[in-house]
N, C-alpha and C. Protein backbone atom coordinates (compact mmCIF):
# COMPACT_ATOMS: atom_id res chain seq x y z
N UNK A 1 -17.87 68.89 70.20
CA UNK A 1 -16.68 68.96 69.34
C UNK A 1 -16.76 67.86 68.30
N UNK A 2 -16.44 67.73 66.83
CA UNK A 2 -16.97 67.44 65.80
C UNK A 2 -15.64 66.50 65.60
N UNK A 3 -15.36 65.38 64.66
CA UNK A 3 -14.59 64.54 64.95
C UNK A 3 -13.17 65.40 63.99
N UNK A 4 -13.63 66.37 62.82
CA UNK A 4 -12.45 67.19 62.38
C UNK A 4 -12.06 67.87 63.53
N UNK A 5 -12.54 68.87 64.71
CA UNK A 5 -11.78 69.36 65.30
C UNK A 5 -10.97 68.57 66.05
N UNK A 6 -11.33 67.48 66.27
CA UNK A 6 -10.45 66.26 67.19
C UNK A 6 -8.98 66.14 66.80
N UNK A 7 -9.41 65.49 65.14
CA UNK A 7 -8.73 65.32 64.02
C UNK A 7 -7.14 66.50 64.39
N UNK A 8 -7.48 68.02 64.24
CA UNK A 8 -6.52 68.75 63.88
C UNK A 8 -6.32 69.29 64.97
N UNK A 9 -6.61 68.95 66.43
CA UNK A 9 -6.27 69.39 67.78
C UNK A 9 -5.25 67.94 68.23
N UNK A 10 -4.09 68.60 69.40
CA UNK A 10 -3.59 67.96 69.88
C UNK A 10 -3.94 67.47 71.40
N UNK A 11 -4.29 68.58 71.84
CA UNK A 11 -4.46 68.38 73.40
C UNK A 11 -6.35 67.59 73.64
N UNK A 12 -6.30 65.98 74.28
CA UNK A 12 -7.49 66.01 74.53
C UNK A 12 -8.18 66.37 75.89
N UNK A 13 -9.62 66.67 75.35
CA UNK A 13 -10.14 67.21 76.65
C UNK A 13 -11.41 65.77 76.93
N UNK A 14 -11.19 64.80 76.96
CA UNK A 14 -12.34 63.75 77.33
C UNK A 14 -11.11 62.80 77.58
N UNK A 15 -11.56 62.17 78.75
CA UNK A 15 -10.92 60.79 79.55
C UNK A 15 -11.76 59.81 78.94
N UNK A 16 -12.47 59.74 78.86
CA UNK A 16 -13.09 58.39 77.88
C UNK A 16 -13.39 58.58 76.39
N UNK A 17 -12.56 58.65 75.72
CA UNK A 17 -13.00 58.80 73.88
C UNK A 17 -13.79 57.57 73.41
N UNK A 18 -13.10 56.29 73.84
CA UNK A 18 -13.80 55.28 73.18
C UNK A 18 -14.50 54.58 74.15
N UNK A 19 -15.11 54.34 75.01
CA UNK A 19 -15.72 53.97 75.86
C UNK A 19 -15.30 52.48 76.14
N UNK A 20 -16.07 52.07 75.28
CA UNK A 20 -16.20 50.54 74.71
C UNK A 20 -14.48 49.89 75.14
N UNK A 21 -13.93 50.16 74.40
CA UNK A 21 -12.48 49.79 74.21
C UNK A 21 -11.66 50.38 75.60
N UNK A 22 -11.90 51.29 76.02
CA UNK A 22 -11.35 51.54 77.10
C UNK A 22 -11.39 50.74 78.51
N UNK A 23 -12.82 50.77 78.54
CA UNK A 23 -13.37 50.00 79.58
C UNK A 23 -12.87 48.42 79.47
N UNK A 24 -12.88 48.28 78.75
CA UNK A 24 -12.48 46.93 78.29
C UNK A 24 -10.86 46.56 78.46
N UNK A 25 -10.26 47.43 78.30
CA UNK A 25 -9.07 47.20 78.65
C UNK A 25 -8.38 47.46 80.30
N UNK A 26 -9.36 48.75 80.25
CA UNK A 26 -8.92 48.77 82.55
C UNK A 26 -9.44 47.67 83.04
N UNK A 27 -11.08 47.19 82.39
CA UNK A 27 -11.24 45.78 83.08
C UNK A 27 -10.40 44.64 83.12
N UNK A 28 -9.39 44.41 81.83
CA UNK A 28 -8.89 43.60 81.82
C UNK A 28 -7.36 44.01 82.53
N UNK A 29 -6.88 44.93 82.64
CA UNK A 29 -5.92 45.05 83.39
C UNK A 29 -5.70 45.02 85.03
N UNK A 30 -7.10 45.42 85.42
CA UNK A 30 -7.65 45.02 86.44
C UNK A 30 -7.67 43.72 87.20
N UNK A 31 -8.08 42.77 86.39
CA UNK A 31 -8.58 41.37 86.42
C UNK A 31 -7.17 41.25 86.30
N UNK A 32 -6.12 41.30 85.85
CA UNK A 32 -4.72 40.65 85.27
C UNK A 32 -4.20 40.72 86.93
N UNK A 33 -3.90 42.09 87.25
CA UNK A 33 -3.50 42.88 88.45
C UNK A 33 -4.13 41.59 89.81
N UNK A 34 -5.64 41.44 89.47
CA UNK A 34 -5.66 41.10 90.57
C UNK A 34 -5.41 39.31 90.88
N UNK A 35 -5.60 38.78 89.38
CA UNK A 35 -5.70 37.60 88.92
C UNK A 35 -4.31 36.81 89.68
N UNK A 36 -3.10 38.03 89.27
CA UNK A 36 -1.70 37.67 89.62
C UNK A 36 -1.72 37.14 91.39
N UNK A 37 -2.29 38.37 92.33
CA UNK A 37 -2.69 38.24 93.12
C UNK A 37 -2.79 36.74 93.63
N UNK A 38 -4.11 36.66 93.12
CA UNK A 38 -4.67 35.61 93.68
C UNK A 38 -3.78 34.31 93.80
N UNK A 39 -3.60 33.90 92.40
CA UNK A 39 -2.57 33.38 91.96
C UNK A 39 -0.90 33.20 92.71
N UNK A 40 -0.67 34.48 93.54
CA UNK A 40 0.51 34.33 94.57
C UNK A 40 -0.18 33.98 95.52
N UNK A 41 -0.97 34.53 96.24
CA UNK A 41 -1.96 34.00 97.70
C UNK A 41 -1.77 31.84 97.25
N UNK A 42 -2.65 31.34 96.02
CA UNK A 42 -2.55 30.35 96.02
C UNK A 42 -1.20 29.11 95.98
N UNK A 43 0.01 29.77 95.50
CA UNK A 43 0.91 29.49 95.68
C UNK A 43 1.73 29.39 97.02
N UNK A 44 1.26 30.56 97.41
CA UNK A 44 2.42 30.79 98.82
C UNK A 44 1.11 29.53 99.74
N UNK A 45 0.05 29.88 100.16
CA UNK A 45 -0.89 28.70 100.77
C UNK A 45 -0.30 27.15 100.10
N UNK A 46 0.10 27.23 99.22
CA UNK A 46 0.39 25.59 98.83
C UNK A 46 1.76 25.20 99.27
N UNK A 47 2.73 26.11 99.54
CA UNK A 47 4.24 25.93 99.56
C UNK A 47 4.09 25.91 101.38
N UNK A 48 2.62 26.87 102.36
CA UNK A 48 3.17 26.21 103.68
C UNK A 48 1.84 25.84 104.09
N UNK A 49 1.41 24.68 103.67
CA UNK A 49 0.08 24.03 103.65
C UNK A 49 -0.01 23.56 105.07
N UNK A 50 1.48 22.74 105.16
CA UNK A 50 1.96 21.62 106.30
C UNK A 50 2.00 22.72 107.27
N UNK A 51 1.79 23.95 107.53
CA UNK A 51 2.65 24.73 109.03
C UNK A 51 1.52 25.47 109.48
N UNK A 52 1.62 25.69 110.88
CA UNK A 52 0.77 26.73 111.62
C UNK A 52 1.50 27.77 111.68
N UNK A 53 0.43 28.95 112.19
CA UNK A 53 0.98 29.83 112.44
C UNK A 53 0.48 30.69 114.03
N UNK A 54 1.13 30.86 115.03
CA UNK A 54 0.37 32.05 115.78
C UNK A 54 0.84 33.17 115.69
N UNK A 55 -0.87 33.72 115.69
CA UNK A 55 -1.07 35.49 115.63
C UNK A 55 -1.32 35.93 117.31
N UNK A 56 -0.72 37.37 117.40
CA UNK A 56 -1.28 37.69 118.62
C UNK A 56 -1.47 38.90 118.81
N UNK A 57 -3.01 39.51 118.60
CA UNK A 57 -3.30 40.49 118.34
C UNK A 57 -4.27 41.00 119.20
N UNK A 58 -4.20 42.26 119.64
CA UNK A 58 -5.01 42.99 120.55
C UNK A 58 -5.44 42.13 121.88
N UNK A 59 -4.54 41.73 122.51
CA UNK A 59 -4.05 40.55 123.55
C UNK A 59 -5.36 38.91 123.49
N UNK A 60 -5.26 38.98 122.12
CA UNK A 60 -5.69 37.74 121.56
C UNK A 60 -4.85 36.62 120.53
N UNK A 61 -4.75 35.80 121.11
CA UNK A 61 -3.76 34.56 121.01
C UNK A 61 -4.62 33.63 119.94
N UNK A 62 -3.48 33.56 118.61
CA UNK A 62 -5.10 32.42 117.45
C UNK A 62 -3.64 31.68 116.94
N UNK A 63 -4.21 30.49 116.40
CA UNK A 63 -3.62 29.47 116.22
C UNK A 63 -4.14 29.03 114.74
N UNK A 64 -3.55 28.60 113.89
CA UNK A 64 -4.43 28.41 112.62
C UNK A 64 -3.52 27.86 111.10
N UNK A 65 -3.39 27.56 110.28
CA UNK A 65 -2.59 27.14 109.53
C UNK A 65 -2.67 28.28 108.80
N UNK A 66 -1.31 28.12 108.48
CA UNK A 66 -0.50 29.49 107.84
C UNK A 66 -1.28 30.12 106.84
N UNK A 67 -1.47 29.50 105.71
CA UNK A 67 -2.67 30.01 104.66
C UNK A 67 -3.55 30.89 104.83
N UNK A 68 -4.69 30.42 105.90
CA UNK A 68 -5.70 31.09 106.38
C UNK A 68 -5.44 32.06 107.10
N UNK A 69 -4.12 31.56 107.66
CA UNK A 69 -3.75 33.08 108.83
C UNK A 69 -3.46 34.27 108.01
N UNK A 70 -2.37 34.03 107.24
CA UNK A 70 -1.77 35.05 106.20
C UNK A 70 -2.97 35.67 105.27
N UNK A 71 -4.13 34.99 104.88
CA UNK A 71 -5.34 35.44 104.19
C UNK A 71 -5.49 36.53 105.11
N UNK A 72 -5.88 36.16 106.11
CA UNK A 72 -6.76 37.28 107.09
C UNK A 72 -5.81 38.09 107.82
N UNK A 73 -4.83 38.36 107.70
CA UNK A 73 -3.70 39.44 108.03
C UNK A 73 -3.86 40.23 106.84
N UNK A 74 -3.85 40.03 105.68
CA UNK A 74 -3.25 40.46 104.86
C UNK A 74 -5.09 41.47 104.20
N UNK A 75 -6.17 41.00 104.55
CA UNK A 75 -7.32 41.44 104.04
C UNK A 75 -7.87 42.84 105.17
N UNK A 76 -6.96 41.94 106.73
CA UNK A 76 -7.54 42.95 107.74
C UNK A 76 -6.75 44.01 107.62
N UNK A 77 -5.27 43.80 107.89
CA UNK A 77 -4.37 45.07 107.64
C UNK A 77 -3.87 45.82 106.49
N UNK A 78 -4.08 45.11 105.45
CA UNK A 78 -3.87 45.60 104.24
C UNK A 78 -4.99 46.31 102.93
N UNK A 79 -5.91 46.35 103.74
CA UNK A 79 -7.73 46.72 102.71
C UNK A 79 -7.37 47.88 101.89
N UNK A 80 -6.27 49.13 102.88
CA UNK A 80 -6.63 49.97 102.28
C UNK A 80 -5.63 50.05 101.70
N UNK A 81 -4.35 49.70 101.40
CA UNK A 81 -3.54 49.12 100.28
C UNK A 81 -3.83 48.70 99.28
N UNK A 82 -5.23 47.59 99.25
CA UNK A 82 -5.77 46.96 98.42
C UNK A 82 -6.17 47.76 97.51
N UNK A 83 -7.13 48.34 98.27
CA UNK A 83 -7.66 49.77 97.20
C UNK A 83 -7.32 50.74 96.70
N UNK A 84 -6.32 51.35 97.35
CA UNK A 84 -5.27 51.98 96.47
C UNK A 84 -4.57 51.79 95.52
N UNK A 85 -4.40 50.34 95.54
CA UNK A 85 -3.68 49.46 94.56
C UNK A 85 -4.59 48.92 93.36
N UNK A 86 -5.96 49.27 93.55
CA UNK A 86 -7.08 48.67 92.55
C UNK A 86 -7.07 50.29 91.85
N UNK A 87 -7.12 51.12 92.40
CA UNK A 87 -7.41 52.37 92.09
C UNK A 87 -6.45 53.16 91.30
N UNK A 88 -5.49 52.81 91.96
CA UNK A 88 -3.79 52.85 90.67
C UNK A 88 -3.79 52.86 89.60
N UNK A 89 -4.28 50.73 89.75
CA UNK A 89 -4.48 50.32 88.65
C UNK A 89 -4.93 50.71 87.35
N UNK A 90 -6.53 51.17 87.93
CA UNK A 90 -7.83 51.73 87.49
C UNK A 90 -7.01 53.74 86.32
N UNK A 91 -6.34 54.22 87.12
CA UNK A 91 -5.87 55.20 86.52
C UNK A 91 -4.79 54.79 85.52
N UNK A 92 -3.59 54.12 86.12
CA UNK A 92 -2.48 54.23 84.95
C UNK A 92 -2.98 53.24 83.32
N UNK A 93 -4.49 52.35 83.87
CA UNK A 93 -4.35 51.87 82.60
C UNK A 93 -5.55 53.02 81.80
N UNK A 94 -6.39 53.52 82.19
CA UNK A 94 -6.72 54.70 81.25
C UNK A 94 -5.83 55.84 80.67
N UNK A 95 -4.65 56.14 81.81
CA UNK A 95 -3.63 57.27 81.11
C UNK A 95 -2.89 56.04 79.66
N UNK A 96 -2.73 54.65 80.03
CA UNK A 96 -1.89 54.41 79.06
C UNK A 96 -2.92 53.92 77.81
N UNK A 97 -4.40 53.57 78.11
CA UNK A 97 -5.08 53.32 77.26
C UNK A 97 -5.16 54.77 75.93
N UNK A 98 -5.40 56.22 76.66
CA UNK A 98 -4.71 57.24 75.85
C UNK A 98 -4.02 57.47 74.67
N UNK A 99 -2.89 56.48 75.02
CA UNK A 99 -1.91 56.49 74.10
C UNK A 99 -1.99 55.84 73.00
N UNK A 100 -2.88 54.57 73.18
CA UNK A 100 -3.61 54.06 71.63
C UNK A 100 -5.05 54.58 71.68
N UNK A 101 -6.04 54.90 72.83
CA UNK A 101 -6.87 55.14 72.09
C UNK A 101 -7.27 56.39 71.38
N UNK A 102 -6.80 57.53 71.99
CA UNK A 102 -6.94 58.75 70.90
C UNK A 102 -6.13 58.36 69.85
N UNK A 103 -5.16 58.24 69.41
CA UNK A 103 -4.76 58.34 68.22
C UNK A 103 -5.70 57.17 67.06
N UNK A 104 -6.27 56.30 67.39
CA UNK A 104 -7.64 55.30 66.48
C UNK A 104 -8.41 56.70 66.47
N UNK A 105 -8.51 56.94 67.35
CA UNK A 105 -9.95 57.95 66.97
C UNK A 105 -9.74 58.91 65.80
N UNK A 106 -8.52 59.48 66.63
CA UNK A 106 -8.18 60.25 65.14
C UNK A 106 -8.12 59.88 63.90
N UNK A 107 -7.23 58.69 63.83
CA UNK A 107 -7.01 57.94 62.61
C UNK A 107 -9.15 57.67 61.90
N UNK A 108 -9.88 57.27 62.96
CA UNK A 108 -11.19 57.17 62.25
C UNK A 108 -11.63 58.51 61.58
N UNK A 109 -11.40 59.90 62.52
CA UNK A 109 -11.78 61.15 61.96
C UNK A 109 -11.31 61.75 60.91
N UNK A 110 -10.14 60.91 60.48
CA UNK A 110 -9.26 61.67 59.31
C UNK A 110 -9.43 61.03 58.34
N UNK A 111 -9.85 59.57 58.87
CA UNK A 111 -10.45 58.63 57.03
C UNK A 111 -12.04 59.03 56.79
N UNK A 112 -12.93 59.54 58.07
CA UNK A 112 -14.25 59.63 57.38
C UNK A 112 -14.12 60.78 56.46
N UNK A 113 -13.38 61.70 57.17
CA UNK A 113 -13.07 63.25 55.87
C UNK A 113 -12.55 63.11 54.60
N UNK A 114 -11.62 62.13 54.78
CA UNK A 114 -10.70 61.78 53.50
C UNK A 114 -12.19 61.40 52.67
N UNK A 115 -13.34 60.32 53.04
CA UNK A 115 -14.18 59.44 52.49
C UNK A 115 -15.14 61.06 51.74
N UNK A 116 -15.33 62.02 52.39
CA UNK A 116 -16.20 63.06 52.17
C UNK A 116 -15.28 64.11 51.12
N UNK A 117 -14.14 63.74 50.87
CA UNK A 117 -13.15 64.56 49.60
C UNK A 117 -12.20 65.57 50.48
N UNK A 118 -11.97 65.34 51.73
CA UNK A 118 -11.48 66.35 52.51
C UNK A 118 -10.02 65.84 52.60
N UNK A 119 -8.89 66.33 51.60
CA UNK A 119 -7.64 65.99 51.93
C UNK A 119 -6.77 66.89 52.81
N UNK A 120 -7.16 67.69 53.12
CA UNK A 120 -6.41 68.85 53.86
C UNK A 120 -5.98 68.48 55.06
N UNK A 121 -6.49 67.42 56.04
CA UNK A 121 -6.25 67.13 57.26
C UNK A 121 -5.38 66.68 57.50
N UNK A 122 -4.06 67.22 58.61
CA UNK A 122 -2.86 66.81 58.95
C UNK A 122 -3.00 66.13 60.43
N UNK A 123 -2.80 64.83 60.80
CA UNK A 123 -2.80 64.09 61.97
C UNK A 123 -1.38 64.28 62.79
N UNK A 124 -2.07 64.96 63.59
CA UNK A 124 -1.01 65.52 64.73
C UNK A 124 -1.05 64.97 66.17
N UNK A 125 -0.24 63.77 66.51
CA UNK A 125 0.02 63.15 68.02
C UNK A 125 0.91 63.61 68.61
N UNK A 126 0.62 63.39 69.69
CA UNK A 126 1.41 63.83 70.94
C UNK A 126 2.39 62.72 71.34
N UNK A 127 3.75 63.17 72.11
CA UNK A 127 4.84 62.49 72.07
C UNK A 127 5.14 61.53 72.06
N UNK A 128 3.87 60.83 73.15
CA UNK A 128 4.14 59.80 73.90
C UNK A 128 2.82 58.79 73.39
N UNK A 129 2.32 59.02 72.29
CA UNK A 129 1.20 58.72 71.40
C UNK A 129 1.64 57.18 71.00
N UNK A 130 0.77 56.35 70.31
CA UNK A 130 0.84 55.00 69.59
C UNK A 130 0.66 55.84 68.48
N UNK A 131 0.94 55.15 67.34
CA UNK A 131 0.84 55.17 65.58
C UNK A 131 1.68 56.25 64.74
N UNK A 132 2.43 56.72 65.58
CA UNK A 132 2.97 58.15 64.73
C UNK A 132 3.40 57.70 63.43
N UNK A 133 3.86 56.44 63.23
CA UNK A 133 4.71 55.83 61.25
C UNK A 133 3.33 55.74 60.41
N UNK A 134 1.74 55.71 61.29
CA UNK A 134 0.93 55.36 60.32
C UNK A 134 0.07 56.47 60.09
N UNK A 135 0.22 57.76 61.52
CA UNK A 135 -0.06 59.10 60.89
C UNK A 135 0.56 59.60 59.99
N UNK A 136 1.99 59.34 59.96
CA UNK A 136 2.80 60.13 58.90
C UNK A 136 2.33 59.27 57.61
N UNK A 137 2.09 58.39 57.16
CA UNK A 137 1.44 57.69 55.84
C UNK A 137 0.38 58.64 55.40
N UNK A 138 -0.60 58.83 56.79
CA UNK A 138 -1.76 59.29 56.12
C UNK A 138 -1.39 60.55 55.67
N UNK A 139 -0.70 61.63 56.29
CA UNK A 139 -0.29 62.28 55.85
C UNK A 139 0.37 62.62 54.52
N UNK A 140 1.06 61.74 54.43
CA UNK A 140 2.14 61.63 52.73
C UNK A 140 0.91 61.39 52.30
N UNK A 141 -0.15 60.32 52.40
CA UNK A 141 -0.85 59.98 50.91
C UNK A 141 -1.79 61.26 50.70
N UNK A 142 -2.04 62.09 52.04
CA UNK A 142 -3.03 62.99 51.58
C UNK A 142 -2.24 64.18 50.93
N UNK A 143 -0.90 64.52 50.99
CA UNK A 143 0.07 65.19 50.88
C UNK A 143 -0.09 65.04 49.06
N UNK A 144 0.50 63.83 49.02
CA UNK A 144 0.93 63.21 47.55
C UNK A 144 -0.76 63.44 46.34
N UNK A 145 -2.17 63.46 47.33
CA UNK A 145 -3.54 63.08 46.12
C UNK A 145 -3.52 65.25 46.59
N UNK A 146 -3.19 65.62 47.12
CA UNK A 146 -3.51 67.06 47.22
C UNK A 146 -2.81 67.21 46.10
N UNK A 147 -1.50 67.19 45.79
CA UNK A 147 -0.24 67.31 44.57
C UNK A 147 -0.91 67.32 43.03
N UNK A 148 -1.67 65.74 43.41
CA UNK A 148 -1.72 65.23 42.06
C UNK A 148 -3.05 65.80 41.46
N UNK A 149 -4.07 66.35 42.52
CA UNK A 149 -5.17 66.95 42.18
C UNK A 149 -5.06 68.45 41.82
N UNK A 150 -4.32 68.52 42.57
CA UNK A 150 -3.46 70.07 42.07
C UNK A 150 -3.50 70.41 41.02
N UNK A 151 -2.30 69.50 40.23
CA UNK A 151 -1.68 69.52 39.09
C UNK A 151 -2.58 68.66 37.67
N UNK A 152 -3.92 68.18 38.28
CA UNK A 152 -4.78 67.49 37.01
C UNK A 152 -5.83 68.16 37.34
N UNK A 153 -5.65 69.58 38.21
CA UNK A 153 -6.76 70.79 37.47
C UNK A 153 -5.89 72.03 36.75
N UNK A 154 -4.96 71.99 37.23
CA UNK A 154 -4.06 73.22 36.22
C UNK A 154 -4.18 72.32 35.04
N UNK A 155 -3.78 71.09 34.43
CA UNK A 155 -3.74 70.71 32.73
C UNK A 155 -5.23 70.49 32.45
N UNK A 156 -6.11 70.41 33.60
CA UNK A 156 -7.66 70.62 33.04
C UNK A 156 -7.44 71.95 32.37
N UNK A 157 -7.60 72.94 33.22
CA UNK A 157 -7.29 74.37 32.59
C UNK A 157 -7.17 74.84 31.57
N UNK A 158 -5.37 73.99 31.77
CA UNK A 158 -4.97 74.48 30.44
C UNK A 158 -5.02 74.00 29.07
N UNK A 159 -5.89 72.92 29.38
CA UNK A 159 -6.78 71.91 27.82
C UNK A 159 -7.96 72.38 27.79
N UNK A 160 -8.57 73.56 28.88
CA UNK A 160 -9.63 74.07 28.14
C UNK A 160 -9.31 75.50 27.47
N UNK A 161 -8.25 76.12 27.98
CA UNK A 161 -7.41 77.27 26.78
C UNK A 161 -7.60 76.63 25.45
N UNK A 162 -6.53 75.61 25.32
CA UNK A 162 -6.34 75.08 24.32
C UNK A 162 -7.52 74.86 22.88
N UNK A 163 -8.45 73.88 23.76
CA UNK A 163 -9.81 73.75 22.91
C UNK A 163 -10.65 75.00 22.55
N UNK A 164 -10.40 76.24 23.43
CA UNK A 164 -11.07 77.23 22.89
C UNK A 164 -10.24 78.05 22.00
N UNK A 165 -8.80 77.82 22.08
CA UNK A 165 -8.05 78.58 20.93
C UNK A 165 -8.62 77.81 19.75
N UNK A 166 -8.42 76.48 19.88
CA UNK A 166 -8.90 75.52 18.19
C UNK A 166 -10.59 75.70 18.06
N UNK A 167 -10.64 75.78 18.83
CA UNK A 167 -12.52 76.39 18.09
C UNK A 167 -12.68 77.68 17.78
N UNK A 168 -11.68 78.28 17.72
CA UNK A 168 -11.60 79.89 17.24
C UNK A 168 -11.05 80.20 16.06
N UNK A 169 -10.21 78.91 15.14
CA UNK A 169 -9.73 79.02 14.16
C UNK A 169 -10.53 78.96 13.07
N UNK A 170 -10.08 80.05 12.38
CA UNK A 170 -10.94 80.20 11.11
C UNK A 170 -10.49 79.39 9.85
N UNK A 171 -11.89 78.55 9.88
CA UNK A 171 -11.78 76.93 8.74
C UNK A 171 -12.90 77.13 8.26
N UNK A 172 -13.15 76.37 6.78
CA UNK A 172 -14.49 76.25 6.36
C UNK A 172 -15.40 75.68 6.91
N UNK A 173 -16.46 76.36 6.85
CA UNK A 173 -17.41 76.11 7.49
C UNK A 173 -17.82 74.39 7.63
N UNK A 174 -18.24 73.50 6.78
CA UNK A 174 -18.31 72.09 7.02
C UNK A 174 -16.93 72.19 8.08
N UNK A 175 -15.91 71.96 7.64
CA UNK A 175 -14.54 71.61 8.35
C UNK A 175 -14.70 72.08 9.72
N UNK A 176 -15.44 73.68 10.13
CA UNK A 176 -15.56 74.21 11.15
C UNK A 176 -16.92 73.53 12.17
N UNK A 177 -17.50 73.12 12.03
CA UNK A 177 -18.77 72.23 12.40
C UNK A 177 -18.59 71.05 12.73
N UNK A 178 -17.19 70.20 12.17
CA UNK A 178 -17.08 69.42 12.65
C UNK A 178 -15.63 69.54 13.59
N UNK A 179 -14.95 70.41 13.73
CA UNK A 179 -14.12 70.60 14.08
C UNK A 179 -14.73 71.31 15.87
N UNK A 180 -16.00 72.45 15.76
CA UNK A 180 -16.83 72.56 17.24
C UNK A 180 -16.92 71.15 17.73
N UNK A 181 -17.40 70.41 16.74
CA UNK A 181 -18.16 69.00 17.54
C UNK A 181 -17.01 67.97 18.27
N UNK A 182 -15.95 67.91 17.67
CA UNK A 182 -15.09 67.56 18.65
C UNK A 182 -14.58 68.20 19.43
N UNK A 183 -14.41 69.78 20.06
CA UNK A 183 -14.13 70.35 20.92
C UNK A 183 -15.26 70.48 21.92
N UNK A 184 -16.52 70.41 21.22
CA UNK A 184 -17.59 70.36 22.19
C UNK A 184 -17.60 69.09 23.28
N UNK A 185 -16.72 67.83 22.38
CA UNK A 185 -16.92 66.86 22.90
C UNK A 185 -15.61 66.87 24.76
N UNK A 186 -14.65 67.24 23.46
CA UNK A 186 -13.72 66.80 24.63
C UNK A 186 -13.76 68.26 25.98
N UNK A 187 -14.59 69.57 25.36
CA UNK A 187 -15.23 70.39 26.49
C UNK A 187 -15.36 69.38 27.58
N UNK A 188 -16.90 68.42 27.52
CA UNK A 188 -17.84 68.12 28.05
C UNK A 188 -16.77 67.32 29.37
N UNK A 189 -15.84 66.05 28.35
CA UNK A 189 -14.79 65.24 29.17
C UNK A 189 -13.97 66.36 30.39
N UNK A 190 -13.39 67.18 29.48
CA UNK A 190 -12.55 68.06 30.38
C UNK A 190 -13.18 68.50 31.81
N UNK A 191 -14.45 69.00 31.37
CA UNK A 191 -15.54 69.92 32.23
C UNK A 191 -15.67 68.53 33.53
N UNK A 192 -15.85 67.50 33.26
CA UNK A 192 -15.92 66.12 33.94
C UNK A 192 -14.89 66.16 34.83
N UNK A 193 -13.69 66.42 34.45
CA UNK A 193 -12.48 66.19 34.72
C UNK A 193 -12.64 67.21 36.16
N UNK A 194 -12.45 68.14 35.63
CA UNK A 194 -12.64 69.70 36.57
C UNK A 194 -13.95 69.60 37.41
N UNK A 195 -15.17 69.21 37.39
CA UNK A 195 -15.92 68.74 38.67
C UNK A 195 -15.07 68.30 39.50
N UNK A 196 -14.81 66.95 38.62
CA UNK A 196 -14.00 65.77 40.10
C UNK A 196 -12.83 66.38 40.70
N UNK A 197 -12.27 67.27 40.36
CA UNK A 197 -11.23 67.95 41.07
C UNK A 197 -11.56 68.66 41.85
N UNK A 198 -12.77 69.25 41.77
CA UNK A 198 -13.29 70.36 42.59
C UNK A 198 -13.68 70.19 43.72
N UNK A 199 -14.35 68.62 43.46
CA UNK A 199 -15.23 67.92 44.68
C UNK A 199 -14.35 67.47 45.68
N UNK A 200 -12.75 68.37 45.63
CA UNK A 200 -11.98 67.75 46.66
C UNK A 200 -11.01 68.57 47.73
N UNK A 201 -11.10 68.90 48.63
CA UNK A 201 -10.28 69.92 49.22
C UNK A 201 -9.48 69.31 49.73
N UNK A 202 -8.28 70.11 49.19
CA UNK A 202 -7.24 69.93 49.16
C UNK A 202 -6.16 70.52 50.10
N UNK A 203 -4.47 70.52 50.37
CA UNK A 203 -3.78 70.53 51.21
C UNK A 203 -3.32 72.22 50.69
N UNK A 204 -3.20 73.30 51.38
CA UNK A 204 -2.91 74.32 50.71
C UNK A 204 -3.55 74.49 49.27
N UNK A 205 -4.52 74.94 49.81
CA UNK A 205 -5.52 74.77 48.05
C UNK A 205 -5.34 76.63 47.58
């Protein structure tokens, strides 16, 4: 799939669009998630440094300061919490990475077209999307150069009517020779004009 069809589709079908950036951000949400973690483990160990604790488990009697005890309660009975909780993690920050990273992508697929003369492309996000105030820009400006390209090939047009009505008027010949040579000229400009308009597709063309 080509980055225009991306461009003018709403629904995506790839969990990783940007790789790079994605990964980069579950890693770091990851690391945050677990960082916090750690970070409470080291706190709560510092607040009962001074205290023991006994465990008594599977008719085994342990004795040990609270810290270390609570470490190893919490690693033995809780693992698969842990991982569920890494794995959570691991999903809700790619669903929310989604939300900014398709819409960059798009935003890249709709400026390389714009760069290739392609104004026709309308950027269409989904509800719960990042950037919708800066899709709608791109939109107006491609909206507004479709307009203006529009309307500076109709007065191309109709300045090349024009120049061929005045090169059709019957003048003396000197007078008429020089009178081609400036219609030939501003032909050539006009004809210039009307390429560069052409070279551009436009919004409802």
């Amino acid at each position: 799939m080509d980055k225009q069809a991306m461009g003018k589709s709403v629904k995506r079908r790839k969990y990783f669009i940007k790789k790079d950036y994605q990964g980069k951000l579950i890693l770091g949400c990851f690391l945050f998630v677990a960082g916090m973690g750690i970070v409470f483990n080291i706190v709560l160990g510092l607040l009962s440094a001074d205290s023991l604790t006994i465990s008594y488990t599977n008719q085994d009697l342990q004795l040990g300061q609270t810290p270390i005890m609570l470490l190893k309660q919490v690693l033995t009975a809780n693992w698969i919490l842990i991982i569920l909780g890494g794995g959570f993690v691991v999903v809700a920050s790619l669903l929310i990475s989604h939300r900014v990273v398709g819409p960059l992508y798009r935003f890249e697929a709709t400026l390389d077209s714009m760069r290739k003369g392609k104004l026709d492309i309308v950027i269409k996000l989904r509800d719960k999307d990042e950037g919708k105030e800066l899709a709608g820009k791109i939109n107006d400006f491609n909206r507004y150069m479709s307009e203006s390209i529009y309307d500076m090939s109709k007065n191309s047009q109709a300045l090349h009517n024009l120049i061929e009505q005045v090169a059709a008027i019957d003048l003396p010949r000197q007078e008429k020779e020089q009178l081609a040579s400036l219609c030939w000229s501003m032909q050539e400009h006009n004809r210039k004009v009307t390429t560069r308009c052409n070279s551009f597709k436009i919004k409802d063309e």
